[in-house]
N, C-alpha and C. Protein backbone atom coordinates (compact mmCIF):
# COMPACT_ATOMS: atom_id res chain seq x y z
N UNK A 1 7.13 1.67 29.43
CA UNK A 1 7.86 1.50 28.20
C UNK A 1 6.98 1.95 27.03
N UNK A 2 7.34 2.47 26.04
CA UNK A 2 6.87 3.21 25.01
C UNK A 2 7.35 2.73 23.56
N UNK A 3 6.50 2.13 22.61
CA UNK A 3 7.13 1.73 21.71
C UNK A 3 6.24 2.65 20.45
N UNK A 4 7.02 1.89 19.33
CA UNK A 4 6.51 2.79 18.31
C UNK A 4 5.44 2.07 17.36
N UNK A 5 4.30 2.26 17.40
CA UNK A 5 3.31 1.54 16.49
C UNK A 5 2.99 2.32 14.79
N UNK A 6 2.64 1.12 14.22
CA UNK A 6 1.99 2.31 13.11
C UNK A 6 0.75 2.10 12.93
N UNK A 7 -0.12 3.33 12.52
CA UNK A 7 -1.37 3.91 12.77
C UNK A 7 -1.59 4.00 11.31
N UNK A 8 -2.67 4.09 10.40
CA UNK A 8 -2.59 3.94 9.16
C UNK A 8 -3.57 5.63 9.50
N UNK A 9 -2.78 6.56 8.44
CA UNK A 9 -3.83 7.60 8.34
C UNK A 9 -3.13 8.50 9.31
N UNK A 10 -2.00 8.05 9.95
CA UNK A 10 -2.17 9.45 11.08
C UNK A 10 -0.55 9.05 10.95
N UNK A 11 -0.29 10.39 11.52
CA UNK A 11 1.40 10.89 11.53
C UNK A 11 2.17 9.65 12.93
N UNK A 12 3.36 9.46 12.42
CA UNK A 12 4.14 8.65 13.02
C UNK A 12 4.04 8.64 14.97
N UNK A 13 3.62 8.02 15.65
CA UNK A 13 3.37 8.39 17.40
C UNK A 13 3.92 7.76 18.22
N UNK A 14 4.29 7.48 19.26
CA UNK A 14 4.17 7.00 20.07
C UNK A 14 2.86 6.63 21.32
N UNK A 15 3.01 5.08 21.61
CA UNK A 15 1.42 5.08 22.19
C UNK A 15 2.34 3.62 23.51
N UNK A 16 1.75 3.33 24.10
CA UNK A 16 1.60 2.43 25.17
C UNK A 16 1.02 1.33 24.98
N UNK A 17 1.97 -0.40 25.02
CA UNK A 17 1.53 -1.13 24.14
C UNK A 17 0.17 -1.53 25.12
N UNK A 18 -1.13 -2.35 24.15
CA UNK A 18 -2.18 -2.41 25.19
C UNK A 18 -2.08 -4.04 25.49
N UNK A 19 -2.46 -4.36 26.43
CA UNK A 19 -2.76 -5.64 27.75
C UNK A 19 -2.76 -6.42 26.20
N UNK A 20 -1.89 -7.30 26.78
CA UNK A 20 -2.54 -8.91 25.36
C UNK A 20 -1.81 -8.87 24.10
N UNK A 21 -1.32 -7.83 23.85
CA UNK A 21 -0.47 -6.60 22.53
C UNK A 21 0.48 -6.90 22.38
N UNK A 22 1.87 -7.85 22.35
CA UNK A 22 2.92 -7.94 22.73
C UNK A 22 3.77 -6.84 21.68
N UNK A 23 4.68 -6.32 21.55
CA UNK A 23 5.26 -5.24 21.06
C UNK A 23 6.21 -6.59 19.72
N UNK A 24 6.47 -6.42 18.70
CA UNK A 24 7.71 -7.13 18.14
C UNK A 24 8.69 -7.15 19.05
N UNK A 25 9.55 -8.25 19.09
CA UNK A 25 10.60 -8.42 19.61
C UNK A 25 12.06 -8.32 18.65
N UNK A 26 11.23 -8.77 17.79
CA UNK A 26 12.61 -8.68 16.60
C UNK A 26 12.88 -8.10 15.40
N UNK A 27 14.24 -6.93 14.84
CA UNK A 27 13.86 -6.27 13.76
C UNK A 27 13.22 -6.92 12.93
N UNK A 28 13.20 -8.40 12.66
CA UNK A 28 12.20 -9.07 11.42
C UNK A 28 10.90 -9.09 11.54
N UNK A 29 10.61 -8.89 13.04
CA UNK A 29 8.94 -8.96 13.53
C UNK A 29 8.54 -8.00 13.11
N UNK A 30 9.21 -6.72 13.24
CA UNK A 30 8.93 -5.72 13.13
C UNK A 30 8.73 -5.03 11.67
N UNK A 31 9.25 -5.46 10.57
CA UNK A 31 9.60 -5.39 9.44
C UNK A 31 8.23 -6.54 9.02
N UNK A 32 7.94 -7.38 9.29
CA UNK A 32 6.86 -7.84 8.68
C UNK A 32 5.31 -7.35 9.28
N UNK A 33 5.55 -7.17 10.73
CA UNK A 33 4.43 -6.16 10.80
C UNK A 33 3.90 -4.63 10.51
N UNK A 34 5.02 -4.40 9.38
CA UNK A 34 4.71 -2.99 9.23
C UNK A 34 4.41 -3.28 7.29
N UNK A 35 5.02 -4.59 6.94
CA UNK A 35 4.31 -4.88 6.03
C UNK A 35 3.02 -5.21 6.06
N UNK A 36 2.64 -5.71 6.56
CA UNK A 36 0.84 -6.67 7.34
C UNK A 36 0.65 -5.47 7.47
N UNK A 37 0.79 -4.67 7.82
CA UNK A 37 0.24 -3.02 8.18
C UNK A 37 -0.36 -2.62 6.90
N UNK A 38 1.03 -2.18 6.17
CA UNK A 38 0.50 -1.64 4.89
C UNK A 38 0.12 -2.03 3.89
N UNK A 39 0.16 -3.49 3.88
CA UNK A 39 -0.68 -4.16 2.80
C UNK A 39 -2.24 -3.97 2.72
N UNK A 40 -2.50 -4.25 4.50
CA UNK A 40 -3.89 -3.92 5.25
C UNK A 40 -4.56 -2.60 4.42
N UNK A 41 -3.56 -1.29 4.63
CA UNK A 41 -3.81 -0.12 4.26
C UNK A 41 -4.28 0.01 2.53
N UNK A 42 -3.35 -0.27 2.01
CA UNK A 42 -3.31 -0.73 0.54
C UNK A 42 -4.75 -1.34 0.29
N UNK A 43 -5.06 -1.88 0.72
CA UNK A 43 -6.37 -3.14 0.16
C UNK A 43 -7.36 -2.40 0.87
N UNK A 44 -7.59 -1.81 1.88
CA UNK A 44 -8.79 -0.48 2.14
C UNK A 44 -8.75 0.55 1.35
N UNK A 45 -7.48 1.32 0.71
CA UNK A 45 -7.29 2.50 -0.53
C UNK A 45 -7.83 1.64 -1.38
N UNK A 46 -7.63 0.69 -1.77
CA UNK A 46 -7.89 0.14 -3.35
C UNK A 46 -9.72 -0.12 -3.53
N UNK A 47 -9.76 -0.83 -1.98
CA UNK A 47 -11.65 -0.98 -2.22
C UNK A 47 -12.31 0.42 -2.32
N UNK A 48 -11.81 1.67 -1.13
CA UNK A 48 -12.88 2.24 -1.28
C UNK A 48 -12.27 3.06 -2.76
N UNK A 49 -11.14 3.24 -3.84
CA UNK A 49 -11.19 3.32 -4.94
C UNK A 49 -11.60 2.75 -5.82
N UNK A 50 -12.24 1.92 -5.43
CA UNK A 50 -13.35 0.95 -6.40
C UNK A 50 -14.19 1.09 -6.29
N UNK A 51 -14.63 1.54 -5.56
CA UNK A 51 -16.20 2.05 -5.08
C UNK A 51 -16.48 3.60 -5.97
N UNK A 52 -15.47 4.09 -6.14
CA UNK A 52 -15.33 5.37 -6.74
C UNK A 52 -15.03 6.48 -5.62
N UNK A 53 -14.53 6.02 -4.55
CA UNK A 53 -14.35 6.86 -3.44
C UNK A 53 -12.96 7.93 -3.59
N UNK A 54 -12.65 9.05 -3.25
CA UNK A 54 -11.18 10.12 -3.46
C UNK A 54 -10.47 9.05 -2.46
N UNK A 55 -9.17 9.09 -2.66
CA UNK A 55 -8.22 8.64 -1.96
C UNK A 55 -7.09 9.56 -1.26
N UNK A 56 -6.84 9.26 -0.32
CA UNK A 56 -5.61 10.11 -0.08
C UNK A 56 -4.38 9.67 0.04
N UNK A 57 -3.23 9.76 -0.74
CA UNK A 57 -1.85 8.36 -0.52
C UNK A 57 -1.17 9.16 0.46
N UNK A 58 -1.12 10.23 0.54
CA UNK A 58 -0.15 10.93 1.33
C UNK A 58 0.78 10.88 2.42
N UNK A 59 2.08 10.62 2.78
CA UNK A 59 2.12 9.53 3.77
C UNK A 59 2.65 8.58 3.79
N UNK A 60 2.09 7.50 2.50
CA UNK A 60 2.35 6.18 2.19
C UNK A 60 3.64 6.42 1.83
N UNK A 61 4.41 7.11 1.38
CA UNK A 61 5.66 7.25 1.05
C UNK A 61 6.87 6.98 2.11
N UNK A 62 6.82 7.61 2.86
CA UNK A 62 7.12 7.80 4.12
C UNK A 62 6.76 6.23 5.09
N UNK A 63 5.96 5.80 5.18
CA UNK A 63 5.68 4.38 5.11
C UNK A 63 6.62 3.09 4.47
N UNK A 64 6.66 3.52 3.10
CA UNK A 64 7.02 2.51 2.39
C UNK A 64 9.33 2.61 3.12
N UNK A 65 9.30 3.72 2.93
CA UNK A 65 10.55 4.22 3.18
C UNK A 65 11.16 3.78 4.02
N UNK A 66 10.08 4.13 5.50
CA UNK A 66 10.66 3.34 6.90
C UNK A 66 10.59 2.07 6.73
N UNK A 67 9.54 1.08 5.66
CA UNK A 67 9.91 -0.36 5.32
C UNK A 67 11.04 -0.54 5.20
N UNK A 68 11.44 -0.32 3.62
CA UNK A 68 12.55 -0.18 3.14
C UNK A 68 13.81 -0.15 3.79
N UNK A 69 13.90 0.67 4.55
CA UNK A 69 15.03 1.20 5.42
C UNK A 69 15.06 -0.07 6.64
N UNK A 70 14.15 -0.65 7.22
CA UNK A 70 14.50 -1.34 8.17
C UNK A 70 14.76 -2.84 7.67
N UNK A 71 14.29 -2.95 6.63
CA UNK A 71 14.22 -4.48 5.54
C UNK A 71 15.55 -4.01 5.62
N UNK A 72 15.92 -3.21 4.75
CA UNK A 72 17.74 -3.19 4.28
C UNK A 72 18.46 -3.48 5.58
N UNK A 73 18.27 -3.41 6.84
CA UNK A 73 19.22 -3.04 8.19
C UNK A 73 19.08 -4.90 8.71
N UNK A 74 17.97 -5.64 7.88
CA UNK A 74 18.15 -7.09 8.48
C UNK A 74 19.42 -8.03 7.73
N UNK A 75 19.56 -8.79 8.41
CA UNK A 75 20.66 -10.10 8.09
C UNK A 75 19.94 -10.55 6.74
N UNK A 76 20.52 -10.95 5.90
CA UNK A 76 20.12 -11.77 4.79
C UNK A 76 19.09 -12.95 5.00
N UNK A 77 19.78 -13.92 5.70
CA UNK A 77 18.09 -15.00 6.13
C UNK A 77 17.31 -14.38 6.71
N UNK A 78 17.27 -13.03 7.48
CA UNK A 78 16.24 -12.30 7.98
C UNK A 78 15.27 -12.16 7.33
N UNK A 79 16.08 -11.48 6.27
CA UNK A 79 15.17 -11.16 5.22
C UNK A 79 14.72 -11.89 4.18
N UNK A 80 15.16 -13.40 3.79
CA UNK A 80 14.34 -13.84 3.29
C UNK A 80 13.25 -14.57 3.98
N UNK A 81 13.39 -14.25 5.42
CA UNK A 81 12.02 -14.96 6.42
C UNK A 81 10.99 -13.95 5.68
N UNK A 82 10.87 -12.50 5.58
CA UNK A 82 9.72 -11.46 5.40
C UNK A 82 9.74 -11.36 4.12
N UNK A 83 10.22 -12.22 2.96
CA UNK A 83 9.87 -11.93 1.75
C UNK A 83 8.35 -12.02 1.03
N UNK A 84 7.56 -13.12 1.74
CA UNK A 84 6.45 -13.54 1.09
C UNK A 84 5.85 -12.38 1.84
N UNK A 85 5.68 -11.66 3.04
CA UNK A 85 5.12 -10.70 3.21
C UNK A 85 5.41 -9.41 2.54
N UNK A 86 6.30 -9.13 2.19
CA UNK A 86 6.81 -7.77 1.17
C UNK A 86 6.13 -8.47 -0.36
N UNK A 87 6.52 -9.85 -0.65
CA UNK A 87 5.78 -9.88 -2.00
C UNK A 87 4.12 -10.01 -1.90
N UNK A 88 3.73 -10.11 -1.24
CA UNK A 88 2.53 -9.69 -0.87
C UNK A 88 1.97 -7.88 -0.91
N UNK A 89 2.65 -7.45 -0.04
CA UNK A 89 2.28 -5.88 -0.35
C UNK A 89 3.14 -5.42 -1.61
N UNK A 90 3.75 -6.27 -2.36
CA UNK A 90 4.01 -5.50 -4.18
C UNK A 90 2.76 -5.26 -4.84
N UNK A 91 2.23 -6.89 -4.41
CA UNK A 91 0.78 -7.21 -4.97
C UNK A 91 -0.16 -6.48 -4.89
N UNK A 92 -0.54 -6.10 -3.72
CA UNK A 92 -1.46 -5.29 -3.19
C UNK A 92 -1.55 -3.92 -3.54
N UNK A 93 0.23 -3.54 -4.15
CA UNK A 93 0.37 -2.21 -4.20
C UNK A 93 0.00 -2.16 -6.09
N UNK A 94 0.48 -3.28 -6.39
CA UNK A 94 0.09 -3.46 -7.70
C UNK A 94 -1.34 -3.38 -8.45
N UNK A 95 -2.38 -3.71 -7.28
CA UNK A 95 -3.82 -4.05 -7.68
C UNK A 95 -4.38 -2.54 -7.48
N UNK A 96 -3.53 -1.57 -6.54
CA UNK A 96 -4.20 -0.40 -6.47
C UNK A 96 -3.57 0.52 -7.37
N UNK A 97 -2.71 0.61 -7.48
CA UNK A 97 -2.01 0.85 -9.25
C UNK A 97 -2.97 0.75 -10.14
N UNK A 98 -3.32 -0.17 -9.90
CA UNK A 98 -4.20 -0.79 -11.81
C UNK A 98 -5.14 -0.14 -11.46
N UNK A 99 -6.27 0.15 -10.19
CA UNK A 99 -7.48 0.36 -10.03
C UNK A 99 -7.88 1.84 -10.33
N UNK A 100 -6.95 2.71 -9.89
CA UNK A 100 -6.29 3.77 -9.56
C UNK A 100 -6.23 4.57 -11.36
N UNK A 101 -6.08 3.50 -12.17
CA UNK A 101 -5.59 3.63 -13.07
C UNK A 101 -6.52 3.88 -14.16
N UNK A 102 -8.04 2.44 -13.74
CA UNK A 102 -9.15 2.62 -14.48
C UNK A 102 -9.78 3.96 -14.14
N UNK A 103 -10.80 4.74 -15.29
CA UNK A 103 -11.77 5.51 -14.83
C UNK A 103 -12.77 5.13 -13.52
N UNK A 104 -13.10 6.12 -13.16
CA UNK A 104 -13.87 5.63 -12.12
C UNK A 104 -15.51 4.97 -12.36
N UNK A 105 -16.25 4.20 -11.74
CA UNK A 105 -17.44 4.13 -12.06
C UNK A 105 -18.17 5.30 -12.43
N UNK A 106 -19.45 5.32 -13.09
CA UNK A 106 -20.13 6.43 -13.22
C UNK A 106 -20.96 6.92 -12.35
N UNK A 107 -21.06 7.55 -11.60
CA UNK A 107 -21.98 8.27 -10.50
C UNK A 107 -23.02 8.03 -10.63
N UNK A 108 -23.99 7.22 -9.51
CA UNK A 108 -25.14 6.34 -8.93
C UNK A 108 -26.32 7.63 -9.37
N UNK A 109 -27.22 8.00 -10.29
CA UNK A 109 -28.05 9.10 -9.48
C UNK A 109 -29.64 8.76 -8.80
């Protein structure tokens, strides 16, 4: 059986779930682990952009989209089970916004 994981950084795949791994069972599982995903992602862009590191968002769009799209396809109490996790990655998306936003530090020499 072959399910669909997401990989932060790399194009959409298919992979083989591993020993111990259980796959979501439910569109809501699934919808909050792809939030927990990209919040994850979000808060690694934002540190190493604090560091003064290039970023690459590219992608994230496409990400946010397939959220989006599968949030909209749940039942209403579904979806307010995964709200504190979506308001969570607003947050997250919000803090790299702002960071994103300051100049960068000045180069160490």
């Amino acid at each position: 059986m072959q399910v669909e994981v997401f990989v932060p950084f790399r194009r959409r795949g298919l992979a083989e779930p591993a020993a111990g791994f259980p796959a979501p069972e439910t569109p809501r599982e699934q919808v909050a682990g792809l939030a927990r995903g990209l919040t994850g992602t979000l808060a690694l862009a934002r540190a190493l952009a604090e560091s003064g590191r290039r970023i690459d968002l590219s992608g994230l769009d496409s990400q946010v989209g397939l959220l989006c799209a599968r949030a909209l396809d749940l039942d209403p109490a579904e979806g307010r089970a995964v709200r504190v996790a979506l308001i969570g990655l607003r947050a997250e998306l919000d803090a790299l916004a702002a960071s994103l936003s300051r100049p960068p530090p000045p180069a160490a020499d």
